[in-house]
N, C-alpha and C. Protein backbone atom coordinates (compact mmCIF):
# COMPACT_ATOMS: atom_id res chain seq x y z
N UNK A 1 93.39 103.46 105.41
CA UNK A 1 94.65 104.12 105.70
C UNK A 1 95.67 103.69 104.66
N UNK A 2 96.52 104.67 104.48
CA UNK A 2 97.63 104.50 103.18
C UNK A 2 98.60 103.48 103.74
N UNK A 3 99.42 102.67 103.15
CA UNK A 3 100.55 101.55 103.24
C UNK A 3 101.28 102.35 104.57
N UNK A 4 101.77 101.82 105.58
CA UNK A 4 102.24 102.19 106.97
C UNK A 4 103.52 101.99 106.54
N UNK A 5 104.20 102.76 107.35
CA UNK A 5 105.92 103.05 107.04
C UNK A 5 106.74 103.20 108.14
N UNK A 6 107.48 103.34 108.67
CA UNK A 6 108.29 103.25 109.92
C UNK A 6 107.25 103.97 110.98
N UNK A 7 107.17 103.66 112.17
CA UNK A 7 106.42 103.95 113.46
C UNK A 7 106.68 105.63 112.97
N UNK A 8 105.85 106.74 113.55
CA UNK A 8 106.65 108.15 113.53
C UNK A 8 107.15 108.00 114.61
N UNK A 9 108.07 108.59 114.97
CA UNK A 9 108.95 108.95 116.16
C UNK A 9 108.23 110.14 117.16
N UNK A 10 107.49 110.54 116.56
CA UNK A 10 107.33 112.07 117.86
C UNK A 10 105.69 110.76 118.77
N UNK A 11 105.48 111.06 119.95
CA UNK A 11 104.97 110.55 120.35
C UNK A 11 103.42 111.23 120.55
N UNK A 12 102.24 111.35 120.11
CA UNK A 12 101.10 112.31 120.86
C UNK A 12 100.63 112.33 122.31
N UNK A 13 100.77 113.27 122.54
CA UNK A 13 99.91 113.08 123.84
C UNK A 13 99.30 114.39 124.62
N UNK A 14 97.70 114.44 124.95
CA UNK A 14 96.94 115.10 125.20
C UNK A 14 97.29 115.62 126.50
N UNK A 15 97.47 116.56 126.51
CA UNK A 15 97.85 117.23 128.10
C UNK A 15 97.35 117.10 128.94
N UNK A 16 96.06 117.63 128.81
CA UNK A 16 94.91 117.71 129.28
C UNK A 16 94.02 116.64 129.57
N UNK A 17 93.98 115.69 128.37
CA UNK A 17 93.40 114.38 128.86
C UNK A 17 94.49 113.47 129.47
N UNK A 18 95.87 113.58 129.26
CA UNK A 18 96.89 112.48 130.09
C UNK A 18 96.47 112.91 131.51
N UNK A 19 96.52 114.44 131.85
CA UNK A 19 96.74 114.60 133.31
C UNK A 19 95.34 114.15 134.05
N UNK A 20 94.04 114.28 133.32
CA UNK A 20 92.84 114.01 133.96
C UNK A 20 92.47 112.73 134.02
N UNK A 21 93.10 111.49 133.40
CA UNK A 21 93.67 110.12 133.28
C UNK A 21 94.10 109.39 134.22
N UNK A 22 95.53 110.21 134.69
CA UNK A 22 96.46 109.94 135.36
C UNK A 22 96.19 110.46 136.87
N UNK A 23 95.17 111.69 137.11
CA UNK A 23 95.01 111.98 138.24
C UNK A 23 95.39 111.90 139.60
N UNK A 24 94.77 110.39 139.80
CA UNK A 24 94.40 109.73 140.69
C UNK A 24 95.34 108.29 140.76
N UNK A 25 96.39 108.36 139.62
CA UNK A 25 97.46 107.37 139.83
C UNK A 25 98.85 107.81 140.44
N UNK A 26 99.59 106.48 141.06
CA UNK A 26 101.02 106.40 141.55
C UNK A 26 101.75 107.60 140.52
N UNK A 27 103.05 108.06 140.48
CA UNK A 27 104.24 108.54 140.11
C UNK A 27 104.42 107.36 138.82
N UNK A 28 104.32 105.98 139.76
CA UNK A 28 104.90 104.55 138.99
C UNK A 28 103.89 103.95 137.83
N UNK A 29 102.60 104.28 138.75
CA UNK A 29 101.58 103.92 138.02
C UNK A 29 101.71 104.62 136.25
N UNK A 30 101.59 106.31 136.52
CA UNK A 30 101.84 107.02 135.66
C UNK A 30 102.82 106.56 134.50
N UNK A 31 104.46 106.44 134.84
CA UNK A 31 105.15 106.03 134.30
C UNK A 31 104.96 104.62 133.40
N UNK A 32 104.24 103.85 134.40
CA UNK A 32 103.91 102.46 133.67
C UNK A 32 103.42 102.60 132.20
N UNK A 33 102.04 103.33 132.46
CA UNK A 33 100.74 104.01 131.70
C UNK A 33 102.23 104.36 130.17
N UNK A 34 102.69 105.00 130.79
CA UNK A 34 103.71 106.03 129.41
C UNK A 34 104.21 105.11 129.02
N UNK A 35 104.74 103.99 129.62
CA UNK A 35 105.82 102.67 128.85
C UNK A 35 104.60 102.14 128.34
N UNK A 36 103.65 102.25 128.49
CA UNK A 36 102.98 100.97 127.56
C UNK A 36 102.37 101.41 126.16
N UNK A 37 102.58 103.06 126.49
CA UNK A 37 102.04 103.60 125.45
C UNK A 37 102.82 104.28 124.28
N UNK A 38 104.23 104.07 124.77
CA UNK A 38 105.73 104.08 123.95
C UNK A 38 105.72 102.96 122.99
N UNK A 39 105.82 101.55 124.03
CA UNK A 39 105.54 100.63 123.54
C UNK A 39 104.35 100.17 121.93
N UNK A 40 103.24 100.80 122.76
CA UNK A 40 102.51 100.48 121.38
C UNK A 40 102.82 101.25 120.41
N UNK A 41 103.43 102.20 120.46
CA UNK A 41 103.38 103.46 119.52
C UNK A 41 104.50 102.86 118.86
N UNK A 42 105.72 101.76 119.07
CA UNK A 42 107.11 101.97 118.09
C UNK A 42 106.79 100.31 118.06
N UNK A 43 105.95 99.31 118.80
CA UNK A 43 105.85 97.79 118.42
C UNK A 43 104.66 96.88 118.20
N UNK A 44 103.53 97.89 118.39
CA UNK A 44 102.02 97.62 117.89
C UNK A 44 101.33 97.28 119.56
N UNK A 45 100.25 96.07 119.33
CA UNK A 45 99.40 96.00 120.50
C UNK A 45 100.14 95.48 121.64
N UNK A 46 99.62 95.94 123.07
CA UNK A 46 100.33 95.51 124.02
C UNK A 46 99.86 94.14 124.51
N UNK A 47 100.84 92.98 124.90
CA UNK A 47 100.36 91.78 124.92
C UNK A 47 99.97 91.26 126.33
N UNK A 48 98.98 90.61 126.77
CA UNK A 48 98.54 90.52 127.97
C UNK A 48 98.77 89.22 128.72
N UNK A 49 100.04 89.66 128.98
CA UNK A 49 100.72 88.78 129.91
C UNK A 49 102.03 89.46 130.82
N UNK A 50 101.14 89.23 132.61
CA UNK A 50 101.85 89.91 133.15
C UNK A 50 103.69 90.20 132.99
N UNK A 51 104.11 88.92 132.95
CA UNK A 51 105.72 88.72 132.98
C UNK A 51 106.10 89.66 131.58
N UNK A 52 105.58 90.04 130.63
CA UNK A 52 105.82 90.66 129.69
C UNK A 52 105.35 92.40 129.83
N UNK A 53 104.08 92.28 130.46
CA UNK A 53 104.10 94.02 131.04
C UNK A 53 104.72 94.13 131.75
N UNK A 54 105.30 93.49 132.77
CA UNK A 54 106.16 94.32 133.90
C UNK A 54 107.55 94.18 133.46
N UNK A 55 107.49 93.64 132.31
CA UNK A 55 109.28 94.02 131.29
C UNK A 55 109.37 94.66 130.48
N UNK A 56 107.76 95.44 130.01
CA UNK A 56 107.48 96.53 129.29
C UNK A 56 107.64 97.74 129.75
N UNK A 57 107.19 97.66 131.60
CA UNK A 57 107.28 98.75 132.11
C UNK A 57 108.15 99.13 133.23
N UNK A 58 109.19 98.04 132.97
CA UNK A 58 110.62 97.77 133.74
C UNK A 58 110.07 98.16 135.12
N UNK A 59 109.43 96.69 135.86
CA UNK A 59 108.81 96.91 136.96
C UNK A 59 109.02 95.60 137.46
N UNK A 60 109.06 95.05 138.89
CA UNK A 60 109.46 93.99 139.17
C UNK A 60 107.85 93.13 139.15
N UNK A 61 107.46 92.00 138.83
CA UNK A 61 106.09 91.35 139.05
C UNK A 61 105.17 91.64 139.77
N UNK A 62 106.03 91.82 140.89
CA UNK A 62 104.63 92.17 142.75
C UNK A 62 104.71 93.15 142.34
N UNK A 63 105.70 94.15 141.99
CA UNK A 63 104.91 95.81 142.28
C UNK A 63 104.23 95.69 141.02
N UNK A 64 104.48 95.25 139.37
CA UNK A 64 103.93 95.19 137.93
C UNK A 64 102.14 95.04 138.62
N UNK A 65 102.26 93.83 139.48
CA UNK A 65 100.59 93.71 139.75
C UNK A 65 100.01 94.61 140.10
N UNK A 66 100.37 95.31 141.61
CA UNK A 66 100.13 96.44 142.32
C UNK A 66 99.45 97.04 141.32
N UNK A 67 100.45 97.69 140.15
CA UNK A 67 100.24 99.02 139.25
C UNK A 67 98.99 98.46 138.58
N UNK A 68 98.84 97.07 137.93
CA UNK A 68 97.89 96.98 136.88
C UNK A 68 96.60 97.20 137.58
N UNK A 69 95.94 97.07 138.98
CA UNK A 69 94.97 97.23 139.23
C UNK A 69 94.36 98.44 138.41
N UNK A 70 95.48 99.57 138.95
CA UNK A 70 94.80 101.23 138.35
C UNK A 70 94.86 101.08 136.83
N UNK A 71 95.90 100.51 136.35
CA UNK A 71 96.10 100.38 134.39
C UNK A 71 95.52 99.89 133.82
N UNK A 72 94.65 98.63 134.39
CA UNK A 72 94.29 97.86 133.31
C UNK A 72 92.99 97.96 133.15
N UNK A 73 92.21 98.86 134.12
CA UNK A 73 90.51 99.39 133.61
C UNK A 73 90.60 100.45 132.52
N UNK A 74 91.88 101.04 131.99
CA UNK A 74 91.55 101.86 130.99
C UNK A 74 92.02 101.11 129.85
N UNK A 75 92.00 99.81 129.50
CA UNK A 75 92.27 98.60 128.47
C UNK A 75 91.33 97.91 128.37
N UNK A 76 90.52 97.69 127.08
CA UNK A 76 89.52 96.31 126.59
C UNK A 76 90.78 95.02 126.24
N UNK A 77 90.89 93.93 127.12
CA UNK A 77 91.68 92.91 126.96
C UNK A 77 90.68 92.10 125.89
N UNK A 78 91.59 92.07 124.82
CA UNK A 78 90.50 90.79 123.56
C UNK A 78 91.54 90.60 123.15
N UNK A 79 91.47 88.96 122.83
CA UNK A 79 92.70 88.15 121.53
C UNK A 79 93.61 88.21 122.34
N UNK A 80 93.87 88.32 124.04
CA UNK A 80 95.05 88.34 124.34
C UNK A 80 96.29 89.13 123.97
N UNK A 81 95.47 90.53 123.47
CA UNK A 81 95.88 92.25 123.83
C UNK A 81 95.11 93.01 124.51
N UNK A 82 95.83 93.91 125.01
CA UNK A 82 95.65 95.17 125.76
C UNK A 82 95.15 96.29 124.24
N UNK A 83 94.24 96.50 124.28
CA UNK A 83 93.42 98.14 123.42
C UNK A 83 93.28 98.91 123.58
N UNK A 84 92.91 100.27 123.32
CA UNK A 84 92.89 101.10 123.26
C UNK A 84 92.33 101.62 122.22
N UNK A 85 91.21 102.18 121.85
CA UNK A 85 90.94 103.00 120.66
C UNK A 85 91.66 104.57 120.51
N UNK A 86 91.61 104.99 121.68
CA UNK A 86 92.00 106.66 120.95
C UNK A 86 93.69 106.61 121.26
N UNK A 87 94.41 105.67 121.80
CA UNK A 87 95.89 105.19 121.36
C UNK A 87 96.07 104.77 119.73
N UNK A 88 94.62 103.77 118.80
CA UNK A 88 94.85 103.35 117.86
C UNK A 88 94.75 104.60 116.86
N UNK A 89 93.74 105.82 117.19
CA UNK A 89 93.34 106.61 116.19
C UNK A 89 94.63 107.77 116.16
N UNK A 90 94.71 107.68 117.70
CA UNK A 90 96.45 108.68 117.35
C UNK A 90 97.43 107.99 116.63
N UNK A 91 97.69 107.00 117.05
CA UNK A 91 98.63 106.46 116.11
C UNK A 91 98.14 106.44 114.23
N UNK A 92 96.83 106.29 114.23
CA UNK A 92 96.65 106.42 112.56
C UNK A 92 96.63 108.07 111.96
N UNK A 93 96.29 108.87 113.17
CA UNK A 93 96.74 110.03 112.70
C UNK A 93 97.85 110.70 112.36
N UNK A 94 99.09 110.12 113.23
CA UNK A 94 99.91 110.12 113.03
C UNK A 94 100.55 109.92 111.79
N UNK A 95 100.48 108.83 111.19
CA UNK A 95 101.00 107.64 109.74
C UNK A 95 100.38 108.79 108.96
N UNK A 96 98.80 109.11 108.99
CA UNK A 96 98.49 110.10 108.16
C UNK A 96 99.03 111.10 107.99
N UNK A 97 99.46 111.80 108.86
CA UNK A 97 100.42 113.24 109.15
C UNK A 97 102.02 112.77 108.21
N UNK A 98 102.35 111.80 108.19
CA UNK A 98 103.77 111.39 108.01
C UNK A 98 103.33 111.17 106.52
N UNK A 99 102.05 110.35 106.24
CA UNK A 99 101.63 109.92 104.53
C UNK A 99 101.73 111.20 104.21
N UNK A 100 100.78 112.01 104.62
CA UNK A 100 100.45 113.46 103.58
C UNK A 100 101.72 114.34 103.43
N UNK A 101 102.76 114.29 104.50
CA UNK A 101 103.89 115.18 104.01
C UNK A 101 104.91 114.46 103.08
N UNK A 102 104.71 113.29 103.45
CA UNK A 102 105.63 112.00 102.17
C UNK A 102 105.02 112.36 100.96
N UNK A 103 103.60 112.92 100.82
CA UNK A 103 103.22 112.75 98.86
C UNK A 103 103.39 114.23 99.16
N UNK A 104 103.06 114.83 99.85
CA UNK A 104 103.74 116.25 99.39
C UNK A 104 105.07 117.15 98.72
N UNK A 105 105.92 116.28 99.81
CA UNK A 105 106.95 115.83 99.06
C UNK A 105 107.22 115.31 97.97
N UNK A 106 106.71 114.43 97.71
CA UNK A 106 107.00 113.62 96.19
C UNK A 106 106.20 115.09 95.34
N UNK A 107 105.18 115.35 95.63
CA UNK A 107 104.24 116.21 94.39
C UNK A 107 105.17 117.38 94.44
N UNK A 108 105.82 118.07 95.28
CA UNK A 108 107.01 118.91 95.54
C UNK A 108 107.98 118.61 94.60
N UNK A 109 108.33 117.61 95.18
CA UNK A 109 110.01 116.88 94.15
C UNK A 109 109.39 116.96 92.58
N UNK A 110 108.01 116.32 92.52
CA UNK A 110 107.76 116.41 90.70
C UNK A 110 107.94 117.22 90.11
N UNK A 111 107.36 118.37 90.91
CA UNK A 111 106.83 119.94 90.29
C UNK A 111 108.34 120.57 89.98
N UNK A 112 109.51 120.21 90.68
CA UNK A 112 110.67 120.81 90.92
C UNK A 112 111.35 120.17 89.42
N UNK A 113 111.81 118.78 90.21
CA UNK A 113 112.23 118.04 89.00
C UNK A 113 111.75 117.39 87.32
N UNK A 114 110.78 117.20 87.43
CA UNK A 114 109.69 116.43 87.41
C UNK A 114 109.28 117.18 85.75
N UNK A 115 110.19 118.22 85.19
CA UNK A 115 109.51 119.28 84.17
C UNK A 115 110.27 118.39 83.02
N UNK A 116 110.34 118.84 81.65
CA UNK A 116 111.27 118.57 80.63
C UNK A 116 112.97 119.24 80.86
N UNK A 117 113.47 118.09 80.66
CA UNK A 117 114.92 118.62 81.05
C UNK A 117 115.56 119.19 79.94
N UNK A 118 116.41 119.80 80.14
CA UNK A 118 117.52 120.28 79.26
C UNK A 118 118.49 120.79 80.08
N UNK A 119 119.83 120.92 79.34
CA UNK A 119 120.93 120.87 79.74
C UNK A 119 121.21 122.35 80.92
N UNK A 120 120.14 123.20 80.47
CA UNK A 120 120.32 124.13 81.83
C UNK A 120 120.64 123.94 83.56
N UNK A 121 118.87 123.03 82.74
CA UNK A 121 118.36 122.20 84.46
C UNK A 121 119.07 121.40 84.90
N UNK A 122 119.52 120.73 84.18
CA UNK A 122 120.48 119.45 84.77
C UNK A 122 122.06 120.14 85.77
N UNK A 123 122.06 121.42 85.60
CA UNK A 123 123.24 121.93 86.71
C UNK A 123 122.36 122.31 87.78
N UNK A 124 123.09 122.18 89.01
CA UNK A 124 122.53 123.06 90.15
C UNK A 124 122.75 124.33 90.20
N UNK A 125 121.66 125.21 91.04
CA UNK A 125 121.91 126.18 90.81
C UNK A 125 123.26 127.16 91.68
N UNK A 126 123.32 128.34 91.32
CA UNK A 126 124.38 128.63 92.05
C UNK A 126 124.53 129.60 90.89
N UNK A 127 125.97 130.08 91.17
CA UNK A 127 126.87 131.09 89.53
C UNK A 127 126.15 130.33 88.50
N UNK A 128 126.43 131.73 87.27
CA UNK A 128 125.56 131.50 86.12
C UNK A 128 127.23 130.49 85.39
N UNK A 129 127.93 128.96 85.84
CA UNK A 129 127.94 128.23 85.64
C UNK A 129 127.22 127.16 85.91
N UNK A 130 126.56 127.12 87.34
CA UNK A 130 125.86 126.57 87.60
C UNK A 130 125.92 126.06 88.61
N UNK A 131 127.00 126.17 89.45
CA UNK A 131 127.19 125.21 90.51
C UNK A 131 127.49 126.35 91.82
N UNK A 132 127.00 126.34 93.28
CA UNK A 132 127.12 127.03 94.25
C UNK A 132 128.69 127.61 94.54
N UNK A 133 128.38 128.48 94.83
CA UNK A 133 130.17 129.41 95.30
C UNK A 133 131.63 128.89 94.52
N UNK A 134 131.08 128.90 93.53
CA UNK A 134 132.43 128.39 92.22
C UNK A 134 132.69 127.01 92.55
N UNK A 135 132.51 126.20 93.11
CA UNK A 135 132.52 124.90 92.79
C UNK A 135 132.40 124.51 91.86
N UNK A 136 133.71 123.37 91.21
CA UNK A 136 133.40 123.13 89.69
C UNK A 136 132.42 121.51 89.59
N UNK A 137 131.41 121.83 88.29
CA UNK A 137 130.45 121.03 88.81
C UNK A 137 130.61 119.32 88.51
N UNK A 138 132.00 119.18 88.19
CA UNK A 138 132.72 117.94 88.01
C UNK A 138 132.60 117.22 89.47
N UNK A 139 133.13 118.21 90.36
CA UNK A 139 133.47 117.78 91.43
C UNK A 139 132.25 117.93 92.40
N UNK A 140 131.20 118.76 92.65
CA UNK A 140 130.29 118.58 93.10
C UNK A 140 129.53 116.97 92.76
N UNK A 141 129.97 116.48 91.28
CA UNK A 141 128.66 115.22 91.11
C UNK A 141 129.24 114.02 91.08
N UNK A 142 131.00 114.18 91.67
CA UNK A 142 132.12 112.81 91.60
C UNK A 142 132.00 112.74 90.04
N UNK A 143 131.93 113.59 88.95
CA UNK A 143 132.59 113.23 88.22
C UNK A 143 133.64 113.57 87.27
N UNK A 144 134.53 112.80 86.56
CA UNK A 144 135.91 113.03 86.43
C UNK A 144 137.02 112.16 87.09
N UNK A 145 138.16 112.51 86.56
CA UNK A 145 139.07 111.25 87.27
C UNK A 145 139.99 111.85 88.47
N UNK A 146 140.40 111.35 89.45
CA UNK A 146 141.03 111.72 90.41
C UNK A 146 142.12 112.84 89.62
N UNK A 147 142.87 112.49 88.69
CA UNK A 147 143.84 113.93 88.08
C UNK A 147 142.77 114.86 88.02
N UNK A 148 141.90 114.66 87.07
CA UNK A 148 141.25 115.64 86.38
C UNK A 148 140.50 116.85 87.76
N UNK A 149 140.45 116.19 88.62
CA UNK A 149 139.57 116.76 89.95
C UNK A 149 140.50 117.54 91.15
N UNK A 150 141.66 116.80 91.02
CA UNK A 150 142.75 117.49 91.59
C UNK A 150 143.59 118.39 91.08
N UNK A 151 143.33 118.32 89.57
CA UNK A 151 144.39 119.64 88.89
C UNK A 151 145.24 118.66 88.59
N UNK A 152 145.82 117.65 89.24
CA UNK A 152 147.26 117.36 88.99
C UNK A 152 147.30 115.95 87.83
N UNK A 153 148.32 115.99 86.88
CA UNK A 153 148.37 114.71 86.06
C UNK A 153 147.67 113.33 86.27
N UNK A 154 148.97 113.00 87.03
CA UNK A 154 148.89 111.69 88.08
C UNK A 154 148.46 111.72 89.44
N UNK A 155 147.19 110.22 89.62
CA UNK A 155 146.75 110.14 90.90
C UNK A 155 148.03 109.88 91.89
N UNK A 156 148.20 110.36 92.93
CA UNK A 156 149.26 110.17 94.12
C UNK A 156 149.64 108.65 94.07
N UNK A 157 150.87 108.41 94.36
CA UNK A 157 151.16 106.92 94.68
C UNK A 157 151.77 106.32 96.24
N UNK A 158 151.81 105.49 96.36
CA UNK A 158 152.40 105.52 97.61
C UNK A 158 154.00 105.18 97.98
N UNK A 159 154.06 105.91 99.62
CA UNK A 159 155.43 106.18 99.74
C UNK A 159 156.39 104.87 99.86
N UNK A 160 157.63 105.09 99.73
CA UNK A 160 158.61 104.01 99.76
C UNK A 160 157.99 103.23 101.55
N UNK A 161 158.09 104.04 102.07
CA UNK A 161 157.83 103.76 103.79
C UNK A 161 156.56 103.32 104.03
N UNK A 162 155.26 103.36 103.36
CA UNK A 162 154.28 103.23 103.31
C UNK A 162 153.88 101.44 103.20
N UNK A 163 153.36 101.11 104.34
CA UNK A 163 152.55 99.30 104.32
C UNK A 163 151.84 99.15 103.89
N UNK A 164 151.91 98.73 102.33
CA UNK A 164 150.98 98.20 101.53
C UNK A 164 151.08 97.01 101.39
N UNK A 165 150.57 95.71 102.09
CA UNK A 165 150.83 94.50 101.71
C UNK A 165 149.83 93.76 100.41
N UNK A 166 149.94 92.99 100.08
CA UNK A 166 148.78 92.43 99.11
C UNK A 166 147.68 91.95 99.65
N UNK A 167 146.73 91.86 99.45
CA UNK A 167 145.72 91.62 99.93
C UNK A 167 145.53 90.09 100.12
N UNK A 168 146.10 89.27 99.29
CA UNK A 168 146.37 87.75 99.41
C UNK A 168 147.22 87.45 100.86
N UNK A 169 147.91 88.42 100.82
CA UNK A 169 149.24 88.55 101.93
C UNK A 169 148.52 88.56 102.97
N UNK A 170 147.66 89.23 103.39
CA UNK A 170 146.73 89.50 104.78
C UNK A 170 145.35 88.99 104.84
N UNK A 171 145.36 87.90 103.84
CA UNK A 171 144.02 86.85 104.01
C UNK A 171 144.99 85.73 104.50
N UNK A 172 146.00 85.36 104.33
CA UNK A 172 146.76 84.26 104.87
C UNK A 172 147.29 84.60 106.45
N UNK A 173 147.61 85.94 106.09
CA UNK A 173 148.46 86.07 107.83
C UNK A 173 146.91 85.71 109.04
N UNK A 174 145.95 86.29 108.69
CA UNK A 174 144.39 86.43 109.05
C UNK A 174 144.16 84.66 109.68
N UNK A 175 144.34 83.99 108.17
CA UNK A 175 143.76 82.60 108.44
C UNK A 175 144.45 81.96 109.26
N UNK A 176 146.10 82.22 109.37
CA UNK A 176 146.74 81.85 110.25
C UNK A 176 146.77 81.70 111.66
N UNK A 177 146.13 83.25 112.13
CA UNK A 177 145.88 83.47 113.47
C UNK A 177 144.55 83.00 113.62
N UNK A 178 143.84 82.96 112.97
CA UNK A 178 142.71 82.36 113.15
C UNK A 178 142.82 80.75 113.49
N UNK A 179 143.61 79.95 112.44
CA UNK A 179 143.92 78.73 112.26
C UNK A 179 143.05 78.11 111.36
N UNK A 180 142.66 78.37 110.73
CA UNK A 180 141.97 78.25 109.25
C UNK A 180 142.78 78.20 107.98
N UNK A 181 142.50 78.01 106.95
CA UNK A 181 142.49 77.86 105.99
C UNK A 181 143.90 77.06 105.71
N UNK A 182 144.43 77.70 104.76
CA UNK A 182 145.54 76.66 104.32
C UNK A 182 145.16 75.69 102.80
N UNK A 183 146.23 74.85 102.14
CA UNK A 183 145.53 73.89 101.00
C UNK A 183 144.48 73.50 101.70
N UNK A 184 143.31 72.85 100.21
CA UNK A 184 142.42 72.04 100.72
C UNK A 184 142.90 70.97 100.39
């Protein structure tokens, strides 16, 4: 399997085999079953120790036991985890599903970007200047200077009325209320 990358977020699950699974379990039972399988899916193997499943499956201990009778025959306990093979192969199908559209992407982005540049390519597209719905393309890429981007000479300054203290000014008032600093 390719280098693993953030958990995927969408979760799998077989309709058909959850409900023929779940059959013959509690409402709670059920629910349990789904927290543990959330769980593995966004923090890896589930660890086999009651006080920790029944905080996995936000269940109080006595009822956590209750439930594991029905839960824990569909788990091989080894190494002091809870297993699952076709939890492990969804989850690698998954990473795969997420790998193959990640290099698709990239082989996408190459094919796009990825050519010999010249000064055409380097604008976005849009008007035959180059940039979408007359946007000038200074200002689409931040560059230029605040006049130059605003039209106007000079960047704005501030008003007579306006609280600008120094920044030295409000590391002292700071340390003060804090009661810090001061000479060393």
């Amino acid at each position: 399997m390719a280098a693993k990358i953030t958990p995927p977020l969408r979760l799998m699950l077989d309709i058909p085999a959850w409900q023929s699974e779940t059959q013959i379990m509690t409402a709670a039972e059920r629910g349990a079953l789904l927290a543990l399988k959330m769980f593995f899916w966004r923090a890896g193997p589930v660890p086999d120790d009651d006080v920790v499943l029944a905080r996995i499956v936000g269940m109080e201990l006595k009822d956590w036991k209750k439930a594991r009778k029905a839960i824990a025959p569909l788990f091989v306990a080894r190494h002091g985890e809870w297993m699952r093979q076709d939890w492990i192969d969804e989850l690698e199908e998954a990473y795969a599903a997420v790998n193959r559209v990640k290099e698709l992407s990239r082989k996408g982005n190459a094919a796009r970007w990825g050519k010999a540049k010249n000064a055409a390519s380097d604008l976005p597209a849009g008007n035959p200047a180059g940039s979408p719905a007359g946007i000038p393309y200074e200002i689409l890429n931040n560059k230029g200077t605040v006049a130059a981007r605003s039209g106007k000479d000079n960047p704005p300054r501030p008003r007579a009325n306006d609280v600008q203290p120094e920044f030295l000014g409000d590391v002292e008032i700071a340390e003060r209320a804090l009661g810090i600093g001061g000479t060393a």
